[in-house]
N, C-alpha and C. Protein backbone atom coordinates (compact mmCIF):
# COMPACT_ATOMS: atom_id res chain seq x y z
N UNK A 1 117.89 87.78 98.24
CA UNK A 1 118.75 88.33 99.29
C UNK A 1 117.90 89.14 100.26
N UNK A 2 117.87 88.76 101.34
CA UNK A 2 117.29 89.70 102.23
C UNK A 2 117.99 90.49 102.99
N UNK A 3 117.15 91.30 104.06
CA UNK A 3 117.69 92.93 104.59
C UNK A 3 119.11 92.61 105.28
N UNK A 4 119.39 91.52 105.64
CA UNK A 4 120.80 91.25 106.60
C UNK A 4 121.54 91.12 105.71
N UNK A 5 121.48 90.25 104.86
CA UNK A 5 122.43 89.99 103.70
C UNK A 5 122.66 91.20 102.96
N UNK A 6 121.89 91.93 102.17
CA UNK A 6 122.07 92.81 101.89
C UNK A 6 122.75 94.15 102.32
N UNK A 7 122.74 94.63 103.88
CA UNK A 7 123.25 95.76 104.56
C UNK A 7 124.47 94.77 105.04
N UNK A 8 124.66 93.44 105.12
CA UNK A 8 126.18 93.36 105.66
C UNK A 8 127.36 92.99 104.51
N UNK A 9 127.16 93.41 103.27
CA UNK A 9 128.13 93.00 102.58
C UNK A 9 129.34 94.24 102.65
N UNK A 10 130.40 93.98 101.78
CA UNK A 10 131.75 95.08 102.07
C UNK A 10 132.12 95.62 100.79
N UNK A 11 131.78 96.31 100.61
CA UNK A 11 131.61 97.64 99.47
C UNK A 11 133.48 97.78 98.72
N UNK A 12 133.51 97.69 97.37
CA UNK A 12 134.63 97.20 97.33
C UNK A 12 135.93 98.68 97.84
N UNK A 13 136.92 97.96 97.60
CA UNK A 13 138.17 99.25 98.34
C UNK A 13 138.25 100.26 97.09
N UNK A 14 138.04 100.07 95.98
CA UNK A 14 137.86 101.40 95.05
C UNK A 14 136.77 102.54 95.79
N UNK A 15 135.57 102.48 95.78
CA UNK A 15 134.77 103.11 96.65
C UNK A 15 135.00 103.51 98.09
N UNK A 16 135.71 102.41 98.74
CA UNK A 16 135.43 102.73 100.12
C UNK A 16 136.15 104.55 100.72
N UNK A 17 137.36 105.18 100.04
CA UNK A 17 137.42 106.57 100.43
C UNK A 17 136.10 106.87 99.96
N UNK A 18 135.50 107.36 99.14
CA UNK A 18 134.22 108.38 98.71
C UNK A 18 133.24 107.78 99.94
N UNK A 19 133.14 106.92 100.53
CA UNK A 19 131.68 106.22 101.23
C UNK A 19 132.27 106.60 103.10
N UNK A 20 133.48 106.64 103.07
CA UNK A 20 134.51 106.87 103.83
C UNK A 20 134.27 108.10 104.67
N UNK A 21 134.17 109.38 103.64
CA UNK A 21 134.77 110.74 103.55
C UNK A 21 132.53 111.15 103.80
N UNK A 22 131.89 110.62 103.11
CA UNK A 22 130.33 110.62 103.46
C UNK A 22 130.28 110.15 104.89
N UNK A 23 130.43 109.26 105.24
CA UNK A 23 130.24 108.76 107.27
C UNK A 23 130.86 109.72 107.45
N UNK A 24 131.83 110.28 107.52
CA UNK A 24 132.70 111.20 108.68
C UNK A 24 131.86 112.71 108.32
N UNK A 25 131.62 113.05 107.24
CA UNK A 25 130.97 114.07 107.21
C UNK A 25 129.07 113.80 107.91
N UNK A 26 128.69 113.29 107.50
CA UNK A 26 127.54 112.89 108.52
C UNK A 26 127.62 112.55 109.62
N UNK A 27 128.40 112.06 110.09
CA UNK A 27 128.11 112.06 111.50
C UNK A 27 128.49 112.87 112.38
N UNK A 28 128.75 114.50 111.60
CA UNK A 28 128.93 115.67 112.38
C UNK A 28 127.51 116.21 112.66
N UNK A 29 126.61 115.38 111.95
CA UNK A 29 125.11 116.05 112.08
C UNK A 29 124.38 115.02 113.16
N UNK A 30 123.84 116.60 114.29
CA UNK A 30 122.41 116.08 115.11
C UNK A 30 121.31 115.65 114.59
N UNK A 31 120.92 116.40 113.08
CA UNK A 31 119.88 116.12 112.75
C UNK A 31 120.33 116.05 110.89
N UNK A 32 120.63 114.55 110.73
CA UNK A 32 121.06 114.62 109.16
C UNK A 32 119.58 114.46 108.50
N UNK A 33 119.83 115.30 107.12
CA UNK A 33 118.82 115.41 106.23
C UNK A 33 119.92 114.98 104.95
N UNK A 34 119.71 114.15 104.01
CA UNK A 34 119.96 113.69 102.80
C UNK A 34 119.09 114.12 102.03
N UNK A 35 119.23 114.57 100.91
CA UNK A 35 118.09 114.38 99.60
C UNK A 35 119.49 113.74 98.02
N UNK A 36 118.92 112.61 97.80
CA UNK A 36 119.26 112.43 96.84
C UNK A 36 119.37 112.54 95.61
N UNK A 37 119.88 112.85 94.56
CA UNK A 37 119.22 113.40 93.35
C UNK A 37 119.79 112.98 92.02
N UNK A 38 119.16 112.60 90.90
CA UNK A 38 119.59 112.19 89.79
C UNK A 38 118.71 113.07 88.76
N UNK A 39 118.86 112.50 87.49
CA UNK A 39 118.50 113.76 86.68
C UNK A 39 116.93 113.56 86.58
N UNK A 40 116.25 112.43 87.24
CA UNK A 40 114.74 112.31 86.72
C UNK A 40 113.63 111.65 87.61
N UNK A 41 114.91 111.62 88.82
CA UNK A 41 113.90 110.65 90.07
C UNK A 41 113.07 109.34 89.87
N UNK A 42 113.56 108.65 88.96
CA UNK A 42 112.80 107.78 88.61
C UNK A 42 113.50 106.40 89.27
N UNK A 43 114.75 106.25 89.55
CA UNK A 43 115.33 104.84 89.34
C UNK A 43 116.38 104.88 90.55
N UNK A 44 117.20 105.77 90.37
CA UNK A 44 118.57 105.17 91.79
C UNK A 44 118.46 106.59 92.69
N UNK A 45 117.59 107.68 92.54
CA UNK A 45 117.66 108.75 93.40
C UNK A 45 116.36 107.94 94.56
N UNK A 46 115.66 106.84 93.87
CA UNK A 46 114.48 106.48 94.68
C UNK A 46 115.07 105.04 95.21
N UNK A 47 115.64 104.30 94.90
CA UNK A 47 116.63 103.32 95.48
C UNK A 47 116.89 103.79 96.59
N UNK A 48 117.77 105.04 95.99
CA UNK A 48 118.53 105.04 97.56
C UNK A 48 118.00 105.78 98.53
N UNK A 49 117.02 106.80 98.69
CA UNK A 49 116.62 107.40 99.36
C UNK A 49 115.95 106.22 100.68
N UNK A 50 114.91 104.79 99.69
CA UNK A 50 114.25 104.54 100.53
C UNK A 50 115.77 103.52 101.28
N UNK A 51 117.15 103.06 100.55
CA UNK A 51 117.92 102.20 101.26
C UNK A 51 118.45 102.78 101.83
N UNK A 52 118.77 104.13 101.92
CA UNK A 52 119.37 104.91 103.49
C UNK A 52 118.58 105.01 104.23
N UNK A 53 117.50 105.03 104.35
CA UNK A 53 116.62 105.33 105.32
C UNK A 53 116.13 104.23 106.17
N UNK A 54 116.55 102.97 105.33
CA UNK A 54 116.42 102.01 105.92
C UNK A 54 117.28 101.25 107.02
N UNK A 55 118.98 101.70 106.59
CA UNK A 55 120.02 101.26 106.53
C UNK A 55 120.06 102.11 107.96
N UNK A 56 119.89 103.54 107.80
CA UNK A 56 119.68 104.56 109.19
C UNK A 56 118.73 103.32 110.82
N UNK A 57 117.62 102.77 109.92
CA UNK A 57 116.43 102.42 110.77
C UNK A 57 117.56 100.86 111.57
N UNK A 58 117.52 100.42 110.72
CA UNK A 58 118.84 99.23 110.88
C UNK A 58 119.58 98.89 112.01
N UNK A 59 120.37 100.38 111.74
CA UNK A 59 121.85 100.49 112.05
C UNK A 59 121.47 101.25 113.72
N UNK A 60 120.24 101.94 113.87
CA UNK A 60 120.11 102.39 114.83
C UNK A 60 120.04 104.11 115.12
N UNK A 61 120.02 104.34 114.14
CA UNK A 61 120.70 106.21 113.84
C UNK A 61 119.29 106.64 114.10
N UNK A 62 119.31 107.62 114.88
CA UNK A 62 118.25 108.68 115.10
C UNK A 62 118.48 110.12 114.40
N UNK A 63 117.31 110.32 114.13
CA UNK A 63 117.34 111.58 113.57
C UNK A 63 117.88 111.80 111.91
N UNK A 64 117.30 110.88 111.51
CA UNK A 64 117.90 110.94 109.98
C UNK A 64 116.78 111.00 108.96
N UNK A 65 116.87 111.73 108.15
CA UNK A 65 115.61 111.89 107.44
C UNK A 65 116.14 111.73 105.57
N UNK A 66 115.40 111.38 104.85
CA UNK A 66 116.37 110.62 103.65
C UNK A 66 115.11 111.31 102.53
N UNK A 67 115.35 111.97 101.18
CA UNK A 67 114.51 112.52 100.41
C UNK A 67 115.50 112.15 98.92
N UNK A 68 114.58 112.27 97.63
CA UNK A 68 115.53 112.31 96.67
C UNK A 68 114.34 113.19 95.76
N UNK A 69 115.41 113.46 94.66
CA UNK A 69 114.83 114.73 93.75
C UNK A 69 115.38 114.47 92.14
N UNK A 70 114.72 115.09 91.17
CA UNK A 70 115.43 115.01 89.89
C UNK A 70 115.95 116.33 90.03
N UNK A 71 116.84 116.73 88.58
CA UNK A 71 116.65 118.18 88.08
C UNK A 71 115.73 118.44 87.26
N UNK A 72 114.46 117.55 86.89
CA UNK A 72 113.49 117.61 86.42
C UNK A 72 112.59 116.14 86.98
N UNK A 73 111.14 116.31 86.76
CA UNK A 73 110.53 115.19 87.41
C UNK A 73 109.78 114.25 86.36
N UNK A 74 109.38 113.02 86.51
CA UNK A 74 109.15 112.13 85.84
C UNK A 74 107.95 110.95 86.16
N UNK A 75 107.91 110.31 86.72
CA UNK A 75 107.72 109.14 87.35
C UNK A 75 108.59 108.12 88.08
N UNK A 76 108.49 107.32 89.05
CA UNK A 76 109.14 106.61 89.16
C UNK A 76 108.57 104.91 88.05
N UNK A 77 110.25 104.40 88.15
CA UNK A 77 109.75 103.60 87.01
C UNK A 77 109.68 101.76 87.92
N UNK A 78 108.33 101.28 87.80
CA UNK A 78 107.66 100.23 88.22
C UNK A 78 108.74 99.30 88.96
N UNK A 79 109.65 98.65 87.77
CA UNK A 79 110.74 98.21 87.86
C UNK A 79 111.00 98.18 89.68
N UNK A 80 111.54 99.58 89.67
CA UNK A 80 112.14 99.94 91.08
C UNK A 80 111.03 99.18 92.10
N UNK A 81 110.24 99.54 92.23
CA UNK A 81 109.00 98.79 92.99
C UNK A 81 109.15 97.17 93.28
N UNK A 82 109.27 96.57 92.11
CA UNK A 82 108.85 95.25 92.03
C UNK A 82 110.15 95.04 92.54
N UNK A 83 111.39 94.98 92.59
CA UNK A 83 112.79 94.96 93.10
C UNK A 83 113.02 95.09 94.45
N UNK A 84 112.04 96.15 94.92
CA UNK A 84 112.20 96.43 96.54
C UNK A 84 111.46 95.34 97.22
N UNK A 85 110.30 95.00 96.33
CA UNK A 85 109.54 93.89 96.82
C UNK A 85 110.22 92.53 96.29
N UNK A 86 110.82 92.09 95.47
CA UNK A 86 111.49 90.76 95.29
C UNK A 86 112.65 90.79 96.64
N UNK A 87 112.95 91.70 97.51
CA UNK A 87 114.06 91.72 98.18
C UNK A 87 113.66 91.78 99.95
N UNK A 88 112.20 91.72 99.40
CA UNK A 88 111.56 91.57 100.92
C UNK A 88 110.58 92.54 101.71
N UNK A 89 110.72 93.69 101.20
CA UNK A 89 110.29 95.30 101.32
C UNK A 89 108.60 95.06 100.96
N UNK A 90 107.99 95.80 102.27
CA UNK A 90 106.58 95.72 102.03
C UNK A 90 106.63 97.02 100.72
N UNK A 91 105.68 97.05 99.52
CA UNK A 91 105.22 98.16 98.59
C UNK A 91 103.53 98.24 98.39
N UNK A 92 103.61 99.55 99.08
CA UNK A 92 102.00 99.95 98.81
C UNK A 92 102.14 101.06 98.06
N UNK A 93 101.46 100.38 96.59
CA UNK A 93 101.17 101.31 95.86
C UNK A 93 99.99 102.72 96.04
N UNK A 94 100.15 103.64 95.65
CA UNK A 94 99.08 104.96 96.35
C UNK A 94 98.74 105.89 94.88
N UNK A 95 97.53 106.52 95.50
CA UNK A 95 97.87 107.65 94.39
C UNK A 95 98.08 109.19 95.03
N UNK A 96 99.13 109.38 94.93
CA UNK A 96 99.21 110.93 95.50
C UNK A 96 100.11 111.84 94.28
N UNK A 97 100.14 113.63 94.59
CA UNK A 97 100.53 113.96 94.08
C UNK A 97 100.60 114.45 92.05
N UNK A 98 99.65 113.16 92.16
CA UNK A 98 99.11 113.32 90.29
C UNK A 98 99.71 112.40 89.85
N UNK A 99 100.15 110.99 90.90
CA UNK A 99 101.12 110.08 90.29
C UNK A 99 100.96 108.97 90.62
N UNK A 100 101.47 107.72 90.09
CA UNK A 100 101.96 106.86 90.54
C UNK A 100 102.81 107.29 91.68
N UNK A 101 102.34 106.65 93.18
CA UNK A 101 103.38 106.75 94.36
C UNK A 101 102.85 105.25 94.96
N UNK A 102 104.29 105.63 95.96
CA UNK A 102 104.32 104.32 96.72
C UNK A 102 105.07 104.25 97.98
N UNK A 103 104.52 103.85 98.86
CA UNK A 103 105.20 103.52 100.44
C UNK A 103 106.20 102.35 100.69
N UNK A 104 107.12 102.44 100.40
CA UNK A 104 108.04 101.37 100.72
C UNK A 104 109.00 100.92 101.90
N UNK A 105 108.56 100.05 102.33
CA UNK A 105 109.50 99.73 103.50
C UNK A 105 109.86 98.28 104.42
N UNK A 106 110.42 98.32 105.05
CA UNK A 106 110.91 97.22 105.86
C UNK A 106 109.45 96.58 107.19
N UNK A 107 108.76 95.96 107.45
CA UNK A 107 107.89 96.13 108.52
C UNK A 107 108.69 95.86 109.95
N UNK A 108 109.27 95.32 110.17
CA UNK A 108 109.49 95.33 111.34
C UNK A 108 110.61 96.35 111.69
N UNK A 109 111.08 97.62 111.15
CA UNK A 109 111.64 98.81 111.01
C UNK A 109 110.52 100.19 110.88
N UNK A 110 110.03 99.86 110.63
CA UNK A 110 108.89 101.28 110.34
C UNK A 110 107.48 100.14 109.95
N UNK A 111 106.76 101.64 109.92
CA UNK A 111 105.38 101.36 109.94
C UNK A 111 104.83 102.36 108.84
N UNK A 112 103.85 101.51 108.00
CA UNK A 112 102.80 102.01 107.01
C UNK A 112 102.90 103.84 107.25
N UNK A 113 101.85 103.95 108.33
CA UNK A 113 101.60 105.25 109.00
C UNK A 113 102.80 106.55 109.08
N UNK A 114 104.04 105.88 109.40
CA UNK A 114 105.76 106.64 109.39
C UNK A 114 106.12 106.91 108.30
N UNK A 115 106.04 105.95 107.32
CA UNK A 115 106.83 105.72 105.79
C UNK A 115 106.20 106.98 105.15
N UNK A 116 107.48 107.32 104.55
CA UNK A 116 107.48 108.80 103.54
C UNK A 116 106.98 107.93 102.30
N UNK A 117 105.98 109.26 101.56
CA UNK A 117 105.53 108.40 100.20
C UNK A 117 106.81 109.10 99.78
N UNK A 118 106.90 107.88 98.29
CA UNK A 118 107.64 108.23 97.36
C UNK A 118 107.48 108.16 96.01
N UNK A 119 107.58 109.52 95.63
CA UNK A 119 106.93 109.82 94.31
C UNK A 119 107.77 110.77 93.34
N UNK A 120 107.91 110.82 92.18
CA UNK A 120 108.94 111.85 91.52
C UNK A 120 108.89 113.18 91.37
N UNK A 121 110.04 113.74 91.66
CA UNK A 121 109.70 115.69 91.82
C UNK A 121 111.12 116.14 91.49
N UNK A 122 111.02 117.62 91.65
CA UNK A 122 112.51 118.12 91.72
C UNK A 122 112.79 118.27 92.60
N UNK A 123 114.32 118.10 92.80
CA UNK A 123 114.96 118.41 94.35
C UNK A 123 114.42 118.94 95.29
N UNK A 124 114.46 120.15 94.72
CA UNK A 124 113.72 121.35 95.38
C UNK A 124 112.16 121.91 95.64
N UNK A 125 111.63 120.68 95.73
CA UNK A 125 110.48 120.45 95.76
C UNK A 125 109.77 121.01 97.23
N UNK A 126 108.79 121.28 97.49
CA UNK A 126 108.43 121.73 98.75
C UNK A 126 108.62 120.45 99.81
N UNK A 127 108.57 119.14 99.39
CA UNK A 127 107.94 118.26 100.11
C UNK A 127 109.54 117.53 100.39
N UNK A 128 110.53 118.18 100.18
CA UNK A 128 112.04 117.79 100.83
C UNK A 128 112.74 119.11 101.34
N UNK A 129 113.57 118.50 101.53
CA UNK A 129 114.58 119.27 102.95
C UNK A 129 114.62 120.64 101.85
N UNK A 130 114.87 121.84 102.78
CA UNK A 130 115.03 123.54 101.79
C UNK A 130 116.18 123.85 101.82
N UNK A 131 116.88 123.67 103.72
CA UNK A 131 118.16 124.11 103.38
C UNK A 131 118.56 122.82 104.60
N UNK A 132 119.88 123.12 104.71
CA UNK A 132 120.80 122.22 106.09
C UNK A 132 120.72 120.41 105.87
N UNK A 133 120.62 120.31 104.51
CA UNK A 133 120.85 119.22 104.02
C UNK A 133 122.07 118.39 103.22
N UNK A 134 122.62 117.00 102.93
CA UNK A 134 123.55 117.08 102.01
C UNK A 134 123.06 116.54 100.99
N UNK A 135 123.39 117.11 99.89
CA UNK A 135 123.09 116.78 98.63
C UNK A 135 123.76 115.35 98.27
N UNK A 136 122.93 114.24 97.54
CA UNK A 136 124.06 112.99 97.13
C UNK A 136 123.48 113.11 95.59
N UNK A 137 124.86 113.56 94.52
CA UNK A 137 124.30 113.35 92.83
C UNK A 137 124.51 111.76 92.69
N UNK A 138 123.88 110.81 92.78
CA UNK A 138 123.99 109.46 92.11
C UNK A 138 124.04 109.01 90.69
N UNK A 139 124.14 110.07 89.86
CA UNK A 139 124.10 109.92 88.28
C UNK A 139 124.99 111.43 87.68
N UNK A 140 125.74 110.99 86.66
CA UNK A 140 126.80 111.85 86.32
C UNK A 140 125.90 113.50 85.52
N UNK A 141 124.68 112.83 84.93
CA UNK A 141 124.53 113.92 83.62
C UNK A 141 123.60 115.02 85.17
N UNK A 142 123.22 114.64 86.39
CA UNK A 142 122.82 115.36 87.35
C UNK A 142 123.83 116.28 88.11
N UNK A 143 124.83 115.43 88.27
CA UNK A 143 125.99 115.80 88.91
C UNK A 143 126.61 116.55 87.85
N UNK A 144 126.56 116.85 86.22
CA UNK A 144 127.46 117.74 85.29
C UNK A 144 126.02 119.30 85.32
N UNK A 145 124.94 118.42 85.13
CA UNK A 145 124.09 119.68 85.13
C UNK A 145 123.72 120.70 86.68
N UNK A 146 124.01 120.40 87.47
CA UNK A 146 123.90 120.66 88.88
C UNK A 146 125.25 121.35 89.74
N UNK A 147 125.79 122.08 89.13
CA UNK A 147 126.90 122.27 90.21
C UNK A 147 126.87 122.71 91.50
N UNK A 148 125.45 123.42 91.67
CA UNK A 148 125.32 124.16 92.61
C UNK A 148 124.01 123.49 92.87
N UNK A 149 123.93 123.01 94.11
CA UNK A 149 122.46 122.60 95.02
C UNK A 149 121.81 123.32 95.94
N UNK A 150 121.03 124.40 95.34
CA UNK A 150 120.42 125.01 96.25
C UNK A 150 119.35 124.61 97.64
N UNK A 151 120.53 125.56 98.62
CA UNK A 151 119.90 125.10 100.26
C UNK A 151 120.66 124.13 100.94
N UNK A 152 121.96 123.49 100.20
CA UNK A 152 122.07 122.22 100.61
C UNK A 152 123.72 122.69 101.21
N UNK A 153 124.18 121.62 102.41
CA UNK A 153 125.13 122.44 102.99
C UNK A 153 126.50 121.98 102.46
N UNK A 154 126.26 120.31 101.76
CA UNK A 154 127.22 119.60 101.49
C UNK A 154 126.99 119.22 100.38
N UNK A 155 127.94 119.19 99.53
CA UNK A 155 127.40 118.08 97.96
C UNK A 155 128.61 117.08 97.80
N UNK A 156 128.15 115.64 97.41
CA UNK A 156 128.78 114.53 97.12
C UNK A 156 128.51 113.93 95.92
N UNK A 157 129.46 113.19 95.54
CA UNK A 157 129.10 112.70 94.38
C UNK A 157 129.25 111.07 94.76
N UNK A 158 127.74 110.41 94.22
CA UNK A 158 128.49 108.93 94.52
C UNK A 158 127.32 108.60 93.25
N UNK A 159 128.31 108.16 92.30
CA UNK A 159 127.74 107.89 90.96
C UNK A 159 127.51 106.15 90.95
N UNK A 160 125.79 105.79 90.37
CA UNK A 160 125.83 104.61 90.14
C UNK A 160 125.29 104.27 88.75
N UNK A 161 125.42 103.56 88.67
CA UNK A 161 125.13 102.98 86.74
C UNK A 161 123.65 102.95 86.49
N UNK A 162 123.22 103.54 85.11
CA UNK A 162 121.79 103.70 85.52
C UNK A 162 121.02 102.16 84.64
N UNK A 163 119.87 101.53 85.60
CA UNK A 163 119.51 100.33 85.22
C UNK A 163 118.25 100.56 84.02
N UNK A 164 118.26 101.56 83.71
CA UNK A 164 117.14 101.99 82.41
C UNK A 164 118.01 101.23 81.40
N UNK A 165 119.46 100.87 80.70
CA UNK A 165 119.59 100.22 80.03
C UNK A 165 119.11 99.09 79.63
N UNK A 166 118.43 98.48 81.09
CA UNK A 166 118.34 97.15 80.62
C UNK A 166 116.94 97.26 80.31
N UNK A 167 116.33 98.42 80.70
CA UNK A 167 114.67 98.45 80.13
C UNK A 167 113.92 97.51 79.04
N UNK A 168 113.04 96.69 79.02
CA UNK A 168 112.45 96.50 78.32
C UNK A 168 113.00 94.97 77.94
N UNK A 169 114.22 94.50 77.72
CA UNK A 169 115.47 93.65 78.01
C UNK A 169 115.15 92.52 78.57
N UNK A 170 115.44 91.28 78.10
CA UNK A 170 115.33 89.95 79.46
C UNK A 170 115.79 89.58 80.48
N UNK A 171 116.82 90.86 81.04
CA UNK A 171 117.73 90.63 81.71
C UNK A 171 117.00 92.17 82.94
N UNK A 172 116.19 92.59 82.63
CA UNK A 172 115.76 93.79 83.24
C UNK A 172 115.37 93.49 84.89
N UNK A 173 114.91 92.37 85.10
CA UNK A 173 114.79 92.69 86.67
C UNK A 173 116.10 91.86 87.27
N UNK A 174 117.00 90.91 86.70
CA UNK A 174 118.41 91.10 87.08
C UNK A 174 119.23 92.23 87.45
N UNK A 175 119.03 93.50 86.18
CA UNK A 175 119.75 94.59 86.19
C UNK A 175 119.36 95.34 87.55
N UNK A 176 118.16 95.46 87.66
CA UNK A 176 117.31 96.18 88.67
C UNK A 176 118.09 95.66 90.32
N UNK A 177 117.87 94.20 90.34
CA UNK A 177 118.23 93.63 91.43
C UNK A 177 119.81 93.93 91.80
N UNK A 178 120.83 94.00 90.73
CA UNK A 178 121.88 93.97 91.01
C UNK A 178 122.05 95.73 91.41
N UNK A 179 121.57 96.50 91.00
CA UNK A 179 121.27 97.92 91.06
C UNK A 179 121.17 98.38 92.79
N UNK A 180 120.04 97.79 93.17
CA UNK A 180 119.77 97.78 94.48
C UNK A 180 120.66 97.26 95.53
N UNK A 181 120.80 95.81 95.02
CA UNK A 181 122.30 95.38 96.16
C UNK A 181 123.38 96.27 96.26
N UNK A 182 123.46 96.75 95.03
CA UNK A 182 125.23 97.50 94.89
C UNK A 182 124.28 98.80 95.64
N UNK A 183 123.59 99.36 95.38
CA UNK A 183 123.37 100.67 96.61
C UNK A 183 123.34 100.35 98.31
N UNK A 184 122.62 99.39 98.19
CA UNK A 184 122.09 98.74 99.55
C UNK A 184 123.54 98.60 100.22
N UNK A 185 124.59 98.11 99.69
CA UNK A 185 125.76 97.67 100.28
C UNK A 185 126.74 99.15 100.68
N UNK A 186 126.63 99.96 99.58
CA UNK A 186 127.20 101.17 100.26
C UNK A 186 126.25 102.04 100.99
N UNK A 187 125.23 102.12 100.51
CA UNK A 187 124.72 102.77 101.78
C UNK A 187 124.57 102.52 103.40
N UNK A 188 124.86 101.22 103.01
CA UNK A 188 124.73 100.79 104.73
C UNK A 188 125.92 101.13 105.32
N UNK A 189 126.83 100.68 104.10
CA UNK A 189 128.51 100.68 104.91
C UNK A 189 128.64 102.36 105.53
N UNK A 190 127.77 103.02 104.66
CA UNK A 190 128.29 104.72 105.48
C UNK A 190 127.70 104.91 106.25
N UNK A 191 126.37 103.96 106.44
CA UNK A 191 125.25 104.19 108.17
C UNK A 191 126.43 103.60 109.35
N UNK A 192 127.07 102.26 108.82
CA UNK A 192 127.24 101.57 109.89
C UNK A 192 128.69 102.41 110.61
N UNK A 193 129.02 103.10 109.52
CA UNK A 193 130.40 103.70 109.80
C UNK A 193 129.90 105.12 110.52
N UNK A 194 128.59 105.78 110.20
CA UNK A 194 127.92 106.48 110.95
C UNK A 194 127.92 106.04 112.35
N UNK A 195 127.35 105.07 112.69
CA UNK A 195 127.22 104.72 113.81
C UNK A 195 128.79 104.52 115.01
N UNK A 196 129.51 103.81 114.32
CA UNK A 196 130.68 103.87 114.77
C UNK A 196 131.32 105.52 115.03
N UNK A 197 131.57 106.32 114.59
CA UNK A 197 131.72 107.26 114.62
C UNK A 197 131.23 108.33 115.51
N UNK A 198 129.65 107.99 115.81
CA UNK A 198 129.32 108.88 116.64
C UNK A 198 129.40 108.62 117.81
């Protein structure tokens, strides 16, 4: 599936208030900052950071800047990588930070040189937004341990299923792939509804 297919699908009507109630609140911002966050930054806080940011580049939105965080840090896990790249996404692997990192992105949307590395940390890390940001918890045990997001102006909850189950599994870069579409599809739907809106 590539980047068109992917950002134009229709996010089903169970979701669509929560993805709904996210566009209308963003697009009160001149200058939106997202940081995403799950409990370990390894898997759907790094999904989605780099598919909003993409979905922003896309859709046409200026001024949007997209970060994700654990409540503790980890690695990101390979998986995610090889997924962004089965789906079309240039991945340059790096070493920064004391880690496995990596530059991921669309080429004819951004450039090597632009692209934020992405590597695992806590939220609140120096190297993401401090304050005037909205918080997105994408995983429940982040969103139960987290009530309060420091610096952040808004908090949402948009919970997705975590694809570490299928770890290790024969079915693991299926899980992965289907992981990414199902983000890819709502995240776009709240850029594109961004856009409409403003």
């Amino acid at each position: 599936m590539n980047i068109d297919q992917l950002f134009n699908q229709n996010p089903s009507q169970e979701r669509r208030l929560i993805l709904e109630a996210m566009a209308q609140s963003f697009s009160q911002e001149n200058n939106l900052k997202v940081n995403f966050i799950c409990t370990h930054n390894s898997r759907r806080s790094h999904f989605s950071e780099v598919l909003f940011r993409t979905a922003a580049h896309y859709y046409g939105l200026k001024n949007v800047q997209t970060f994700s965080g654990g409540t503790e840090s980890t690695a990101l896990f390979p998986e995610v990588a090889e997924s962004f790249s089965r789906h079309g996404f240039k991945v340059l692997p790096i070493q920064a930070y004391n880690q496995q990192a990596y530059k991921i992105f669309i080429e004819n949307l951004e450039k090597e040189d632009t692209t934020p590395v992405l590597f695992s940390k806590k939220y609140d890390n120096e190297y993401n937004a401090q304050e005037n940001y909205h918080a997105v918890m994408v995983c429940d045990s982040a969103n139960e341990s987290c009530p309060v997001v420091h610096g952040s102006k808004q908090r949402h909850s948009l919970m997705f299923v975590d694809p570490k189950k299928s770890d290790g599994e024969p079915n693991q870069s299926y899980v992965y792939d289907k992981t990414l579409a199902l983000i890819a599809t709502e995240l776009a739907f709240i850029a594109r509804r961004v856009r409409e809106l403003i």
